[in-house]
PDB file of N, CA and C in Angstrom:
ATOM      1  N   UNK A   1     -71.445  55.025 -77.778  1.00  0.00           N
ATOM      2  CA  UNK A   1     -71.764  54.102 -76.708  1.00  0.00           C
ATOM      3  C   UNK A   1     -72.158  52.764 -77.317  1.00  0.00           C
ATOM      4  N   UNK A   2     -72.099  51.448 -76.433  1.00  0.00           N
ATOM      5  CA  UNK A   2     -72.034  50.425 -77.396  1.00  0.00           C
ATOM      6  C   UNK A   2     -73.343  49.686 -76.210  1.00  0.00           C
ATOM      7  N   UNK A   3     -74.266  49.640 -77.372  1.00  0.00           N
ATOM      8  CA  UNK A   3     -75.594  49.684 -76.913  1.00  0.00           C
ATOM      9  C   UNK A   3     -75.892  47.598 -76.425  1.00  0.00           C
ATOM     10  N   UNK A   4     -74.716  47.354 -77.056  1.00  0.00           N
ATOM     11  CA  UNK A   4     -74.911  45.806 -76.631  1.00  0.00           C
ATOM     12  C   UNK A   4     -73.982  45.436 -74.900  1.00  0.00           C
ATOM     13  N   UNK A   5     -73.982  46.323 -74.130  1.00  0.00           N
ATOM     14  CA  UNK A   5     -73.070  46.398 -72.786  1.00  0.00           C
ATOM     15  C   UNK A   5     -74.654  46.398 -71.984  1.00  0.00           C
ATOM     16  N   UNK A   6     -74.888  45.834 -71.011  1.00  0.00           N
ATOM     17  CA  UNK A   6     -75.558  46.336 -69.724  1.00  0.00           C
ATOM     18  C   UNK A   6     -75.288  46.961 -69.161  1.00  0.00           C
ATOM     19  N   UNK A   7     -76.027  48.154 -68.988  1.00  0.00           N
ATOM     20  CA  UNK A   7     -76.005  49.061 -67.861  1.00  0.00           C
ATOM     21  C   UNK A   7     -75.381  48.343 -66.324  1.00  0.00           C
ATOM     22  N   UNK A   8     -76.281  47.316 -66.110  1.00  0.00           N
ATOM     23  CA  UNK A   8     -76.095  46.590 -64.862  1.00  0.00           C
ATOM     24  C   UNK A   8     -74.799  46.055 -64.829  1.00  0.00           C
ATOM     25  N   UNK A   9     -74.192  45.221 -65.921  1.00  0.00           N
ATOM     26  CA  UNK A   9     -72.635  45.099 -65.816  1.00  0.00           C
ATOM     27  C   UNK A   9     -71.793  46.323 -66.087  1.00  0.00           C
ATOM     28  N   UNK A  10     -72.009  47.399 -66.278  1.00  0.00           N
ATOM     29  CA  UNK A  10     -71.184  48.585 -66.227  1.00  0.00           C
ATOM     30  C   UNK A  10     -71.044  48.843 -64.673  1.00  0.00           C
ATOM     31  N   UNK A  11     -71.750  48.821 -63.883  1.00  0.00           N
ATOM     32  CA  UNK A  11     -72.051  49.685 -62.838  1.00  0.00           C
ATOM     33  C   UNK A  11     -71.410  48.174 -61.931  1.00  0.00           C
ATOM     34  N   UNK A  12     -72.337  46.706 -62.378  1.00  0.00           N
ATOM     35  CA  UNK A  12     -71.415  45.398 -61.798  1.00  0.00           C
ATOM     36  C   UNK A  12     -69.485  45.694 -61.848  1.00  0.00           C
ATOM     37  N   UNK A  13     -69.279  46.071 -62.685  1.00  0.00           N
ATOM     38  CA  UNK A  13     -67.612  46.353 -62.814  1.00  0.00           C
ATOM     39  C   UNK A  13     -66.945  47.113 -62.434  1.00  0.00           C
ATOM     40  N   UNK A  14     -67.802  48.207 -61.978  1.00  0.00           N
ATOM     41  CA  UNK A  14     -67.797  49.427 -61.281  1.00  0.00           C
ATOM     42  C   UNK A  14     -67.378  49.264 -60.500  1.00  0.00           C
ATOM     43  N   UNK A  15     -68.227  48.571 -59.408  1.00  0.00           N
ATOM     44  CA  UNK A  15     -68.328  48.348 -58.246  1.00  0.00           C
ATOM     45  C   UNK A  15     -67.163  47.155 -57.857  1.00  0.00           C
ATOM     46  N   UNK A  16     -67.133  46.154 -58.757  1.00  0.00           N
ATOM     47  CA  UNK A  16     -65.733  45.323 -58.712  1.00  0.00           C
ATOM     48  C   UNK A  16     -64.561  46.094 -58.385  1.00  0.00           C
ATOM     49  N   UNK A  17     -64.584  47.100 -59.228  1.00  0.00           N
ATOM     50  CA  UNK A  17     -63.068  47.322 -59.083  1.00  0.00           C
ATOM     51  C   UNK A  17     -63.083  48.670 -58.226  1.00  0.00           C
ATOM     52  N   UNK A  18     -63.994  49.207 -57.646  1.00  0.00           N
ATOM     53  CA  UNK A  18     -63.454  49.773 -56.112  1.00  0.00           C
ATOM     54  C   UNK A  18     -63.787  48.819 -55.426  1.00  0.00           C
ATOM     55  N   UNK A  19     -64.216  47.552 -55.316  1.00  0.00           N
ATOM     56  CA  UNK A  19     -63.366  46.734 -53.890  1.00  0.00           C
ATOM     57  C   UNK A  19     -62.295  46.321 -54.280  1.00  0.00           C
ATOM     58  N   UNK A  20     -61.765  45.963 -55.607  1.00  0.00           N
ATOM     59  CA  UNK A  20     -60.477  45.437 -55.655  1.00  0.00           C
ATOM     60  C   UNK A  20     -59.609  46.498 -54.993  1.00  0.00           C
ATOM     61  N   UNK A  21     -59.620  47.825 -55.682  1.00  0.00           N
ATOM     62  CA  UNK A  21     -58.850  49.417 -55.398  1.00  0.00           C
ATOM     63  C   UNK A  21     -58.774  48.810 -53.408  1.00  0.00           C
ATOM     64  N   UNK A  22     -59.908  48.907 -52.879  1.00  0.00           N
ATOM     65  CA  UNK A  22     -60.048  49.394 -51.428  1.00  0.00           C
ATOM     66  C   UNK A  22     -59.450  47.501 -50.883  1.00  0.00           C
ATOM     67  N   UNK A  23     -59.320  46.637 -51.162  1.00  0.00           N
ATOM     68  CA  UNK A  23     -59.059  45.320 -50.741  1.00  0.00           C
ATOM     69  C   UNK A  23     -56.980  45.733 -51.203  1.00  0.00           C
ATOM     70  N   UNK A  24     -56.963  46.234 -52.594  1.00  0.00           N
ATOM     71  CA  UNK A  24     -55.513  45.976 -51.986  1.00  0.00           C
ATOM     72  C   UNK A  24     -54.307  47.087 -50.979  1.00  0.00           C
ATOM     73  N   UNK A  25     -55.557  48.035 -50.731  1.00  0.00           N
ATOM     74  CA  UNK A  25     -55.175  49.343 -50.175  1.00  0.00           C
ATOM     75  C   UNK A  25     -54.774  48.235 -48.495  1.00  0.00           C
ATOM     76  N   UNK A  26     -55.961  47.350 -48.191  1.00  0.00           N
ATOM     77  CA  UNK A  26     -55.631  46.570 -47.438  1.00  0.00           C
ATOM     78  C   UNK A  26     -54.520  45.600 -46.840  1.00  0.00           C
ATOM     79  N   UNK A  27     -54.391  45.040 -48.485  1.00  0.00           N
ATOM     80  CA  UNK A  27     -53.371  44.031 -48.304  1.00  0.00           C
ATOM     81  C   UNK A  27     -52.010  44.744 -48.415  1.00  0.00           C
ATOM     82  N   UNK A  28     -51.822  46.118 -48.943  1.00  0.00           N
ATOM     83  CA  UNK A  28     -50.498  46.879 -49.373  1.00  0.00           C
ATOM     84  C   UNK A  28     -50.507  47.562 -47.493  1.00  0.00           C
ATOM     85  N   UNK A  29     -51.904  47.622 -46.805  1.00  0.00           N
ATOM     86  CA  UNK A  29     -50.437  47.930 -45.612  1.00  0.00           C
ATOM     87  C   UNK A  29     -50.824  46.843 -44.406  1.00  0.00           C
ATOM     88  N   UNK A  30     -51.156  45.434 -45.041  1.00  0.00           N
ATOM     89  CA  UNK A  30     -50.547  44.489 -44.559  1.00  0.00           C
ATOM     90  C   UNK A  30     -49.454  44.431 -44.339  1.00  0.00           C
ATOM     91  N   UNK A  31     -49.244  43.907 -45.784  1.00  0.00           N
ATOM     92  CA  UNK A  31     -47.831  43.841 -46.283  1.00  0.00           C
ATOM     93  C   UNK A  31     -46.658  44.817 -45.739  1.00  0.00           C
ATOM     94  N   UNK A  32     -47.203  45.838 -45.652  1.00  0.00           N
ATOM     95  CA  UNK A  32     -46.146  47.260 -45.420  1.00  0.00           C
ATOM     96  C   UNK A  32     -45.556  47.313 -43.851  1.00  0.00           C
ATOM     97  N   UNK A  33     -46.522  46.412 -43.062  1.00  0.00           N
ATOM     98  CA  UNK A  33     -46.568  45.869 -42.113  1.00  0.00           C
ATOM     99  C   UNK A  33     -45.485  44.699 -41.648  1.00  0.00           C
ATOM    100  N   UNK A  34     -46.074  43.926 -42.013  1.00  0.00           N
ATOM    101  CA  UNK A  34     -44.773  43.121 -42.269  1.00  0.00           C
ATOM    102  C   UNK A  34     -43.089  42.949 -42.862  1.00  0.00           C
ATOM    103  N   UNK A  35     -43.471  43.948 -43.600  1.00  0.00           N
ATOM    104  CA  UNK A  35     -42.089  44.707 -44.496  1.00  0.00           C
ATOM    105  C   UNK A  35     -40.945  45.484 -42.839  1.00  0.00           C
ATOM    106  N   UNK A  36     -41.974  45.867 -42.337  1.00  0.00           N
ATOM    107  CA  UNK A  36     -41.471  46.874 -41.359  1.00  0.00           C
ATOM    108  C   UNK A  36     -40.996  46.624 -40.085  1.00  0.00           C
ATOM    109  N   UNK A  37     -41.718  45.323 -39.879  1.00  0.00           N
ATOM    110  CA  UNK A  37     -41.224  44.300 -38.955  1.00  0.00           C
ATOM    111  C   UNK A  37     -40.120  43.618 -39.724  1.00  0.00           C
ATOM    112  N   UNK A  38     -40.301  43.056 -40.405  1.00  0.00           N
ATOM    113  CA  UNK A  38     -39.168  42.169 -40.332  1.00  0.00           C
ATOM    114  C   UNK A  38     -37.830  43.026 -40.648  1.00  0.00           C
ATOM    115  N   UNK A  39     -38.074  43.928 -41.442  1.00  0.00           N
ATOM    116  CA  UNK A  39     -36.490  44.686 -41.743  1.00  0.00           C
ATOM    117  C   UNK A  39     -35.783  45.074 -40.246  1.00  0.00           C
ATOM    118  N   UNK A  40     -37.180  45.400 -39.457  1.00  0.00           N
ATOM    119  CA  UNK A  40     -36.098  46.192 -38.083  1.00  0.00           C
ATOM    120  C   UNK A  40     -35.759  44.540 -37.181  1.00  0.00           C
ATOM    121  N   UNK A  41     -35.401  43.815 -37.938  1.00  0.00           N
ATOM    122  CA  UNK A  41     -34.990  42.666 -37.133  1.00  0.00           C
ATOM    123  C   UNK A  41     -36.412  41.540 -36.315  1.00  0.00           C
ATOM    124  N   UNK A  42     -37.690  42.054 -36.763  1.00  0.00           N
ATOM    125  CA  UNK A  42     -38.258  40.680 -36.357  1.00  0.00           C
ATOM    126  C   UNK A  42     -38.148  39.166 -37.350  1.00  0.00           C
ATOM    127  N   UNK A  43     -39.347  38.852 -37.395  1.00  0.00           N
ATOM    128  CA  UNK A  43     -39.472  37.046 -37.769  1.00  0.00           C
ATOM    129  C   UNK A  43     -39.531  37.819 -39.742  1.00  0.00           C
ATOM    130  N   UNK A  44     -39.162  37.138 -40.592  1.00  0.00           N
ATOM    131  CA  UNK A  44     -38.754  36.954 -41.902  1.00  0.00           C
ATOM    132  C   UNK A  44     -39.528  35.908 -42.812  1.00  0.00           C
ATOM    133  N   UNK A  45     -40.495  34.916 -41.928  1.00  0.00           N
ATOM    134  CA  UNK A  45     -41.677  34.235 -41.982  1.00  0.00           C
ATOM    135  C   UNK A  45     -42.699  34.006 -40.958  1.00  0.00           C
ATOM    136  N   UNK A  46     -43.975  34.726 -41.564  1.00  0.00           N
ATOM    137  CA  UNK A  46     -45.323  34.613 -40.563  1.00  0.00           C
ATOM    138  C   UNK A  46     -46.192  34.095 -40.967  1.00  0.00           C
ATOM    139  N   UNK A  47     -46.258  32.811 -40.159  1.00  0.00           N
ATOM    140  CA  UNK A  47     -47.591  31.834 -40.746  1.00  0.00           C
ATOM    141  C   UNK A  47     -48.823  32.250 -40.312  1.00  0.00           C
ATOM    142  N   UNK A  48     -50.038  32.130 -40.922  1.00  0.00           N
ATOM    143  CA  UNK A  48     -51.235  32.365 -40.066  1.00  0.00           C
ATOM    144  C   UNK A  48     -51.831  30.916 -40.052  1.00  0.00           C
ATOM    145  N   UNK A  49     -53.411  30.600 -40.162  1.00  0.00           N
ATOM    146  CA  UNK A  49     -53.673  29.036 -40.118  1.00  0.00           C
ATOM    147  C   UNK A  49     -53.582  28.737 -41.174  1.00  0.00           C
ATOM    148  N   UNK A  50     -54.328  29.488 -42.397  1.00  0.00           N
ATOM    149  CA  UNK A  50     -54.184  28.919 -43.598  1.00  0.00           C
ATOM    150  C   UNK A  50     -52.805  29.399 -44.877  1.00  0.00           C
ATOM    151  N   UNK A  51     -51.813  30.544 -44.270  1.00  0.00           N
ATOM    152  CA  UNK A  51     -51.088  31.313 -45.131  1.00  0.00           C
ATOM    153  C   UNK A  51     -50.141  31.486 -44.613  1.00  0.00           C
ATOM    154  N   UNK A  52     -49.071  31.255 -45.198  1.00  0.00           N
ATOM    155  CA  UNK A  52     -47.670  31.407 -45.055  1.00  0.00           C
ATOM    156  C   UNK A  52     -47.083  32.869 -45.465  1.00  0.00           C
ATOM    157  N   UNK A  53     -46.477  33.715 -45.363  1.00  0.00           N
ATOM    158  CA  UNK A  53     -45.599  35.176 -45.821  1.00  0.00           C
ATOM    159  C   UNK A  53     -44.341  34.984 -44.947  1.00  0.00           C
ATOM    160  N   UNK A  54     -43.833  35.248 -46.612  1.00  0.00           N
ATOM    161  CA  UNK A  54     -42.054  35.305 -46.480  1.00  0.00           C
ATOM    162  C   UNK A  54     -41.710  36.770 -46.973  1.00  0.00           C
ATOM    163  N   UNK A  55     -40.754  37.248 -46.421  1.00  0.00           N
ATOM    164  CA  UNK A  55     -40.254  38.546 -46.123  1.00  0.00           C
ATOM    165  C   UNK A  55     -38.965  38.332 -47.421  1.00  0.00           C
ATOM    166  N   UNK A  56     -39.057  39.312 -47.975  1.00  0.00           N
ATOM    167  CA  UNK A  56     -37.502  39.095 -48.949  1.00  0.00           C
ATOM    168  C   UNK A  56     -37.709  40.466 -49.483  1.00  0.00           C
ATOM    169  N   UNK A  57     -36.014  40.223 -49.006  1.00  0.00           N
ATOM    170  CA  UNK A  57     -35.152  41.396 -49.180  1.00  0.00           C
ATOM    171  C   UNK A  57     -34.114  40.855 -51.086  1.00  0.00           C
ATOM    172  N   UNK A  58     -34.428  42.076 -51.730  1.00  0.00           N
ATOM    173  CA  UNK A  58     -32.925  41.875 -52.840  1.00  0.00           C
ATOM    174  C   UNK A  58     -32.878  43.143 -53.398  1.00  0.00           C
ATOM    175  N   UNK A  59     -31.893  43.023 -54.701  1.00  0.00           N
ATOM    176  CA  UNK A  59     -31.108  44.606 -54.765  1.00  0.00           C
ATOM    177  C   UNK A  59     -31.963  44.263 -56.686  1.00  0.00           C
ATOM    178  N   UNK A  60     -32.311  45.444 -56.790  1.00  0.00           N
ATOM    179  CA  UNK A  60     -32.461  45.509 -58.373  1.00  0.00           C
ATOM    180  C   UNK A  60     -31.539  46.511 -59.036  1.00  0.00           C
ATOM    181  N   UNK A  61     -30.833  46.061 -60.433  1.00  0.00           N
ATOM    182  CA  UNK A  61     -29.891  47.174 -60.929  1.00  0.00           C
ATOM    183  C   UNK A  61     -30.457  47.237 -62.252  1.00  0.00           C
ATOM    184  N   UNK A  62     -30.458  48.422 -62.699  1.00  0.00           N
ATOM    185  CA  UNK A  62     -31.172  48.892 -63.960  1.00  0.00           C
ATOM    186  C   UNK A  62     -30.154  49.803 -64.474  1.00  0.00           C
ATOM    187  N   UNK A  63     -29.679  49.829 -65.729  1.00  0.00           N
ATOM    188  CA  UNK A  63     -28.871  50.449 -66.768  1.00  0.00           C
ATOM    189  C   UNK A  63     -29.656  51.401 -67.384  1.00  0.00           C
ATOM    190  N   UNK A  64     -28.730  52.388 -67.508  1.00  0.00           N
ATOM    191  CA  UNK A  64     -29.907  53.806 -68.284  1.00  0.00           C
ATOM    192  C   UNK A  64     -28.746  53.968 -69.357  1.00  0.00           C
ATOM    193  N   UNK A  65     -29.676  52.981 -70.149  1.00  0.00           N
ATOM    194  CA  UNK A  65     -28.809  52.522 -71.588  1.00  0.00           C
ATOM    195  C   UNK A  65     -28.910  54.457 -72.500  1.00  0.00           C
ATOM    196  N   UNK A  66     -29.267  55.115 -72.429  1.00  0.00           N
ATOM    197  CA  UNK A  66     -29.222  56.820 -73.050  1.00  0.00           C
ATOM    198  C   UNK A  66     -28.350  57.212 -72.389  1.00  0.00           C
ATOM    199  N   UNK A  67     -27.956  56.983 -70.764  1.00  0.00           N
ATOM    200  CA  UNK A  67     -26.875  57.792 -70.955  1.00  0.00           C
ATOM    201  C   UNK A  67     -25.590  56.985 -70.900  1.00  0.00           C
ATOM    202  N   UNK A  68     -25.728  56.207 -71.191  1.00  0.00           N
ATOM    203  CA  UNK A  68     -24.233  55.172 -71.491  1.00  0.00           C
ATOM    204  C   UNK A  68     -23.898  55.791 -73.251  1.00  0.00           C
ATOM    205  N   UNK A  69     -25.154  55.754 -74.245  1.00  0.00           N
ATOM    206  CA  UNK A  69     -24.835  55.984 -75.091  1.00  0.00           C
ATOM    207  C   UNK A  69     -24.443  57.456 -75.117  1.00  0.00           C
ATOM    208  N   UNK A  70     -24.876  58.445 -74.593  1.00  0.00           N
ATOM    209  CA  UNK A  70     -24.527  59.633 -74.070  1.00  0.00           C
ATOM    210  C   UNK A  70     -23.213  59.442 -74.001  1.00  0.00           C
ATOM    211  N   UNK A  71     -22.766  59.332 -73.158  1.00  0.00           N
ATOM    212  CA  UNK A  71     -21.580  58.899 -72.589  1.00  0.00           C
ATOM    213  C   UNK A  71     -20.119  58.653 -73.661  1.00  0.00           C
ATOM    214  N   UNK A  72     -20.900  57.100 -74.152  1.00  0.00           N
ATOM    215  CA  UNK A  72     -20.174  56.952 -75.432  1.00  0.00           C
ATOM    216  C   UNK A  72     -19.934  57.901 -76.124  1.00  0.00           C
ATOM    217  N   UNK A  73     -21.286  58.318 -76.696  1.00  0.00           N
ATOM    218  CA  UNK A  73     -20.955  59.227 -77.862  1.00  0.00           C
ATOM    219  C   UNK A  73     -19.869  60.814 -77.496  1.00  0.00           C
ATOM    220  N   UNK A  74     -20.037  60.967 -76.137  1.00  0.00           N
ATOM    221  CA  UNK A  74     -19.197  62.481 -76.122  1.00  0.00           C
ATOM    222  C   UNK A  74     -17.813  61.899 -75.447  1.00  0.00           C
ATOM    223  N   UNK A  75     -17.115  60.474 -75.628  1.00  0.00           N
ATOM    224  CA  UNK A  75     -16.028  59.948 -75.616  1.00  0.00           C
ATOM    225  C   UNK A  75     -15.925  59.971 -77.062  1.00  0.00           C
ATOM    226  N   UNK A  76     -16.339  59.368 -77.813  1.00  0.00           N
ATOM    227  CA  UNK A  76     -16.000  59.109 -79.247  1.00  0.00           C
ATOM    228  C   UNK A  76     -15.927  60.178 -79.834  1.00  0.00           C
ATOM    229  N   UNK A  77     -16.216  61.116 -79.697  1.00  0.00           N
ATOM    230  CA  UNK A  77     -16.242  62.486 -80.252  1.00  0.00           C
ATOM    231  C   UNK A  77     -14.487  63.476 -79.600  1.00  0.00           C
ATOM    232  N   UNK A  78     -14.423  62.929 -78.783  1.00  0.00           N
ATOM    233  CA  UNK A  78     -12.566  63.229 -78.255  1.00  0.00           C
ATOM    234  C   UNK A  78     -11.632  63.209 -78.934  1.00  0.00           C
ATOM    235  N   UNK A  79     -10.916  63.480 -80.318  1.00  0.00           N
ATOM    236  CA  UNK A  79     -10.416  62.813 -81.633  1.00  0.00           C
ATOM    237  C   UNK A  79      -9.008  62.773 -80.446  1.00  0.00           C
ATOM    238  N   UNK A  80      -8.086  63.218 -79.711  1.00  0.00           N
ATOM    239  CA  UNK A  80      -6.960  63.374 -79.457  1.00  0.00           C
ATOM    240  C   UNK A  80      -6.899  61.899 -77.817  1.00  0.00           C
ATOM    241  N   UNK A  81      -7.254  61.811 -77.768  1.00  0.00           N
ATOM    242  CA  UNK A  81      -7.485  60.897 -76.950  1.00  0.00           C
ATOM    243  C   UNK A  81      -7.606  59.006 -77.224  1.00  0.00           C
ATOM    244  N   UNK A  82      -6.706  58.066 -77.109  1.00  0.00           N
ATOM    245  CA  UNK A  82      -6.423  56.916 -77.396  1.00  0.00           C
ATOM    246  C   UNK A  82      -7.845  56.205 -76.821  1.00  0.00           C
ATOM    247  N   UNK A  83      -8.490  55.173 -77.312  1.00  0.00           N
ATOM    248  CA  UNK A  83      -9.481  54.889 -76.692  1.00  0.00           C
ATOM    249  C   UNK A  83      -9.267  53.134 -76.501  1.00  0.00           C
ATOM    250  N   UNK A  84      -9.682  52.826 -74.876  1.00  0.00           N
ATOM    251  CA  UNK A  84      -9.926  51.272 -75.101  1.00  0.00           C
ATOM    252  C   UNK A  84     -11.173  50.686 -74.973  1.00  0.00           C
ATOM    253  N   UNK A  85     -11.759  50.398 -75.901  1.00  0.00           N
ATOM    254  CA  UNK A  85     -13.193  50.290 -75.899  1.00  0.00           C
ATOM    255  C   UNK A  85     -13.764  49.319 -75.012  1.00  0.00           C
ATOM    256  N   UNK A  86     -12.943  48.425 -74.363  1.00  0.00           N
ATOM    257  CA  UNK A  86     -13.579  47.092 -73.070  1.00  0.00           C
ATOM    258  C   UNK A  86     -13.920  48.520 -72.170  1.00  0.00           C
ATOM    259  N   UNK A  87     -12.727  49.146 -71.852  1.00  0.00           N
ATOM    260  CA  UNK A  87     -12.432  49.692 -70.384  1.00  0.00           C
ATOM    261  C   UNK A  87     -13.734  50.976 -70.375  1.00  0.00           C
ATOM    262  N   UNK A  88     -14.222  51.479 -71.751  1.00  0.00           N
ATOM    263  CA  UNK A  88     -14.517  52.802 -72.033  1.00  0.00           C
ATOM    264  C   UNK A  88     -16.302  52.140 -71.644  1.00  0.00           C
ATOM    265  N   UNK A  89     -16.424  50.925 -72.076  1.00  0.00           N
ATOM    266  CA  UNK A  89     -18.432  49.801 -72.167  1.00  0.00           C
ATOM    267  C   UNK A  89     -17.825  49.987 -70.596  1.00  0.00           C
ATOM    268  N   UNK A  90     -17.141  48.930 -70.406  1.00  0.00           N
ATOM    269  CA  UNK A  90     -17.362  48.534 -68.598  1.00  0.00           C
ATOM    270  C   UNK A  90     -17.446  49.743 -67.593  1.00  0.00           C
ATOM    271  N   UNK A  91     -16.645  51.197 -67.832  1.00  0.00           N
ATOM    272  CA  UNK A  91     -17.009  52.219 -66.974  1.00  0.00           C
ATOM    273  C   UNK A  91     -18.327  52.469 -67.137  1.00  0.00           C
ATOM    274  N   UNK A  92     -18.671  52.689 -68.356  1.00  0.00           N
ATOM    275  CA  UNK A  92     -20.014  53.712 -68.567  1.00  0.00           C
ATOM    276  C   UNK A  92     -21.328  52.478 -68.076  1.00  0.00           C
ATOM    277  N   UNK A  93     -21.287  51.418 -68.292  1.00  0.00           N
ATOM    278  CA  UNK A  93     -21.929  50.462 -67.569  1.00  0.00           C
ATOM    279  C   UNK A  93     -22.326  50.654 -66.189  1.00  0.00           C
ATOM    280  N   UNK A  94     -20.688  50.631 -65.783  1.00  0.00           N
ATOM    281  CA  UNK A  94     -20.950  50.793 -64.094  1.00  0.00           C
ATOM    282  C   UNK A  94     -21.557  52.214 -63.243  1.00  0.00           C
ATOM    283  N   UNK A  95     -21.142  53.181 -64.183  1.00  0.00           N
ATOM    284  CA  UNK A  95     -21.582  54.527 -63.419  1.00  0.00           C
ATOM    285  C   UNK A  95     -23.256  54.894 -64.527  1.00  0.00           C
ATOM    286  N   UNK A  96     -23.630  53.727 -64.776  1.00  0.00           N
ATOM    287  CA  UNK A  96     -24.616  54.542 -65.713  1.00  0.00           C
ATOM    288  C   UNK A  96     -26.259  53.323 -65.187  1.00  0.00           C
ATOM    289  N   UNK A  97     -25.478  52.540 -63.756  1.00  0.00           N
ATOM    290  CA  UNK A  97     -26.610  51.336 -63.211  1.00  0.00           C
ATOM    291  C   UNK A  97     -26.615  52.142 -61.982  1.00  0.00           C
ATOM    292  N   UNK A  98     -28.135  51.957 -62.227  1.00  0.00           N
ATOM    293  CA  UNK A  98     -28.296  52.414 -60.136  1.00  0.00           C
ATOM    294  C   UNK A  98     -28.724  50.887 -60.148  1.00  0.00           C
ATOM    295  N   UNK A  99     -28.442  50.901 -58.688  1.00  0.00           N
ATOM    296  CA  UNK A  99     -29.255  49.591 -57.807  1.00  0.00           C
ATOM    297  C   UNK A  99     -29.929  50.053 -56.662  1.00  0.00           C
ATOM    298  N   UNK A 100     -30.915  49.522 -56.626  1.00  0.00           N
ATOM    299  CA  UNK A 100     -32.014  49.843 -55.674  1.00  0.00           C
ATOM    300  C   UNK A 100     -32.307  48.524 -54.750  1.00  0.00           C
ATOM    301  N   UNK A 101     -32.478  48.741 -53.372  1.00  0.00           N
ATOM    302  CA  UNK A 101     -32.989  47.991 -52.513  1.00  0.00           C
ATOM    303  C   UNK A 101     -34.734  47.561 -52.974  1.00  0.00           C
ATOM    304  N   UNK A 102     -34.905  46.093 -52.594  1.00  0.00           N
ATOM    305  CA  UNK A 102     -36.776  45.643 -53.146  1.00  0.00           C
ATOM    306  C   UNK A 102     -36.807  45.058 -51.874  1.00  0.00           C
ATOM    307  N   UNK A 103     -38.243  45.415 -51.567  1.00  0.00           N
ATOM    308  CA  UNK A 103     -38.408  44.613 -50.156  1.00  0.00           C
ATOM    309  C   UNK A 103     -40.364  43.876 -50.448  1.00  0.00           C
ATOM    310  N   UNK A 104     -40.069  43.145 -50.806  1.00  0.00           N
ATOM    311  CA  UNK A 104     -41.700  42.498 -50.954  1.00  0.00           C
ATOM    312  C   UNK A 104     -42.037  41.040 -49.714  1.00  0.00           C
ATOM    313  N   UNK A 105     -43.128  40.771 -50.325  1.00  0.00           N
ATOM    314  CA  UNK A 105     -43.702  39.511 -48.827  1.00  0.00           C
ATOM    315  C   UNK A 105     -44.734  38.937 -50.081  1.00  0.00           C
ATOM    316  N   UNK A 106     -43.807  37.539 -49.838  1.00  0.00           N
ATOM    317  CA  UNK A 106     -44.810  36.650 -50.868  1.00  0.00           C
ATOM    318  C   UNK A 106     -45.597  35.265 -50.224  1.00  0.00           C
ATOM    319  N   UNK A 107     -46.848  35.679 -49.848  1.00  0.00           N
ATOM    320  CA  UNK A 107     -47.861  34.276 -49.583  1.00  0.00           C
ATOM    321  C   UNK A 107     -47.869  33.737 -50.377  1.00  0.00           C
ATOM    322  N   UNK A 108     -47.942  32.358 -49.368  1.00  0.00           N
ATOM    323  CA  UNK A 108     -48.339  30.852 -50.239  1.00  0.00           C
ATOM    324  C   UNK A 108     -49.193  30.831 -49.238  1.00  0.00           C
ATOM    325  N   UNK A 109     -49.693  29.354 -49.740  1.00  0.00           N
ATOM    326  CA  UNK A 109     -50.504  28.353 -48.768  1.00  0.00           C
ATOM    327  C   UNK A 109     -49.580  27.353 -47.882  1.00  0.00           C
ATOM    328  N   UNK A 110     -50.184  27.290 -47.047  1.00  0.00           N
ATOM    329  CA  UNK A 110     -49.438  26.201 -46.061  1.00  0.00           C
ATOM    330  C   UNK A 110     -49.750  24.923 -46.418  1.00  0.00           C
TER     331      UNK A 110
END
């Protein structure tokens, strides 16, 4: 134990970070709120007096570079088989990305 800490700021930090925990439990179903409206077709920006939230929608694609090399490697291992190495990267690329729908809400200030 590190005898140069306060007790009182242990328990001060403590206590910080279950209101942070319980404040963004808040703002996450704000947000989740707004997420839910706007996808089923409401407003896509909601001002309040002092705060602006914008609704955005985009697609994220992530490569699962192991099994491309996977992939590769039990192609390259085929000895009877002609190989074209553009065509052999660009498949395993494409079947080896998921894309996922992101739906976040980013305040500003007005």
């Amino acid at each position: 134990m590190n005898n140069d800490i306060n007790f009182t700021s242990v328990d001060t930090l403590g206590s910080l970070l279950a209101q942070i925990a319980d404040l963004t439990k808040q703002a996450d179903a704000i947000k989740d709120g707004i997420k839910d409206s706007a996808s089923a077709g409401g407003a896509k920006v909601v001002e309040g007096a002092l705060f602006k939230a914008t609704y955005i929608e985009s697609n994220r694609s992530t490569v699962d570079y192991k099994k491309v090399l996977a992939a590769l490697t039990a192609l390259l291992q085929e000895q009877n088989k002609e190989i074209d190495a553009n065509k052999i990267v660009s498949g395993l690329v494409a079947s080896s990305t998921n894309t996922s729908a992101v739906f976040s809400v980013k305040v500003t200030s007005k």
